[in-house]
Every structure is written in C-alpha cells, then in structure tokens.
Protein backbone atom coordinates (compact mmCIF):
# COMPACT_ATOMS: atom_id res chain seq x y z
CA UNK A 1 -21.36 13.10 -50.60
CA UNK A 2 -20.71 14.99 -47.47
CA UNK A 3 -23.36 12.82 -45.75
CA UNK A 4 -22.31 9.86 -46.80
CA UNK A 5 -19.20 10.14 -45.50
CA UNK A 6 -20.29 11.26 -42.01
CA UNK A 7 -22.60 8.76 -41.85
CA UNK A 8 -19.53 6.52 -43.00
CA UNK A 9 -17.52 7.67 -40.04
CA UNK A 10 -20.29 7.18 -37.23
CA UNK A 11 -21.16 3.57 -39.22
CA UNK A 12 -16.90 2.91 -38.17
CA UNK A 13 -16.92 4.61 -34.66
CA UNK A 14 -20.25 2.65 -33.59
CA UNK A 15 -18.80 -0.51 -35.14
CA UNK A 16 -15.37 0.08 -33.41
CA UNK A 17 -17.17 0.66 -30.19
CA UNK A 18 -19.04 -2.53 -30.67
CA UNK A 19 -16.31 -4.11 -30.99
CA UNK A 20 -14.41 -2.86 -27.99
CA UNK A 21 -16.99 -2.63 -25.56
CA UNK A 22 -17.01 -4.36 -22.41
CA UNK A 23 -19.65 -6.20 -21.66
CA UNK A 24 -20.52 -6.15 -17.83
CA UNK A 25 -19.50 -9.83 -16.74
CA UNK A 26 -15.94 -8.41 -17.50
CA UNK A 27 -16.46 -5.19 -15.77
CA UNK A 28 -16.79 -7.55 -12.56
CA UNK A 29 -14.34 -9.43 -13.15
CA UNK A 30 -12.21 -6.38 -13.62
CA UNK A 31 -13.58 -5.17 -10.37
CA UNK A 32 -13.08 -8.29 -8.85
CA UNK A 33 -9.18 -8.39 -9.89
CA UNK A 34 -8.47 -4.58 -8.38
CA UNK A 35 -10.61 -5.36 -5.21
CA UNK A 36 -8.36 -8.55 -4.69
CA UNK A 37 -4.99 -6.59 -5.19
CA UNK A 38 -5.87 -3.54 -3.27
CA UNK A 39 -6.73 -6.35 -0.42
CA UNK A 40 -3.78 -8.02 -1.03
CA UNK A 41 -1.51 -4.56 -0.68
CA UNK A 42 -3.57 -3.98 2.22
CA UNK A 43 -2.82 -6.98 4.14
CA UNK A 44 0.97 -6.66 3.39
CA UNK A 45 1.16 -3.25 4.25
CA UNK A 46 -0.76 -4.19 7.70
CA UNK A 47 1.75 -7.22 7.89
CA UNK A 48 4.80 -4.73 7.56
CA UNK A 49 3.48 -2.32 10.33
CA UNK A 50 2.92 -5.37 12.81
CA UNK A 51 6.44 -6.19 11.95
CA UNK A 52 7.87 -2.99 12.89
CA UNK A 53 5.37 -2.22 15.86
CA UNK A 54 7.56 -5.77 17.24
CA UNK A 55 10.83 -4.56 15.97
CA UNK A 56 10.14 -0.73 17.90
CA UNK A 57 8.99 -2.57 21.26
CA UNK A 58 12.35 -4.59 21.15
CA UNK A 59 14.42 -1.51 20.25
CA UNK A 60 12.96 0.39 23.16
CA UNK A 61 13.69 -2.73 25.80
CA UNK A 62 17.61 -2.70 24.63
CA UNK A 63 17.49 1.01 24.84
CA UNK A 64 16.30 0.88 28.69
CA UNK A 65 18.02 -1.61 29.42
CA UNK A 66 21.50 0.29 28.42
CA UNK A 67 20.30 2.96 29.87
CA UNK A 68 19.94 0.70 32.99
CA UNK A 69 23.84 -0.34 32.34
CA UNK A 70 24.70 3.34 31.87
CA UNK A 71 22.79 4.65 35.78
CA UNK A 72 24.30 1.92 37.34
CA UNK A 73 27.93 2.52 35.99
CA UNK A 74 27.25 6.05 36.61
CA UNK A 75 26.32 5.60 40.54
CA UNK A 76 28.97 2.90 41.21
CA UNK A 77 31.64 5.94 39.51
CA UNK A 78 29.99 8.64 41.24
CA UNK A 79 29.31 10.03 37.93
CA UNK A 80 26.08 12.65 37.99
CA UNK A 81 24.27 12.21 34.64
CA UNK A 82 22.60 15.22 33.14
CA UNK A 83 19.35 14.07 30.38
C-alpha cells in the first residue's frame, strides 16, 4: 500500500512536470524576449547619457561665460577676485 502510493505520487509529479515543461522553441523565444528588453534598456539608458553629456557641455559654456561677465566686471571695478 505504501508503494502504491509513492509510486502514485511520482505517477502525479512526472505527469505535472509533463505538463508544465517547456519545450525548447519557447525557451528561445523566452530568450529572445529578455535579449530584446535588456537591448532596449540599453539603448535608452545610452540615449539618456548622450542627453546629459549635451546638457553638461552647455552648462559648462554658460558657466565660463559668466565667469567671463564676472573678470570683466571685476577689472573694469578694480575688484581683485580670489578662486
């Protein structure tokens, strides 16, 4: 009786496992899917640092320029700047 129900039990799991299994055209697929989003997050994320590589270059141009402003204010006032 003992053995009839463990062989019961494995008789379920293998049949549940069957059932549940993924057969390997889906396992590409699958693969296929994450490769395609982790491509996709990589491109946006490369997109995002371009961006802000453009927006840093600009913020660094105002900067010297004020900073341009501010020396030439300063020498026209006689004004010695300390940095």
């Amino acid at each position: 009786m003992d053995q009839e129900r463990t062989l019961n039990d494995i008789l379920e799991i293998v049949g549940y496992l069957k059932d549940n299994m993924v057969t390997r055209d889906e396992h590409r697929q699958s693969l296929f899917e994450l490769r395609s989003d982790i491509m996709s997050h990589v491109d946006s994320f490369i997109g995002l640092h371009q961006k802000l590589d453009i927006e840093l270059a600009a913020l660094r141009a105002k900067s010297d320029r004020l900073e341009g402003f501010v020396k030439q204010l300063a020498a026209h006032a006689n004004i010695k700047l300390e940095f």
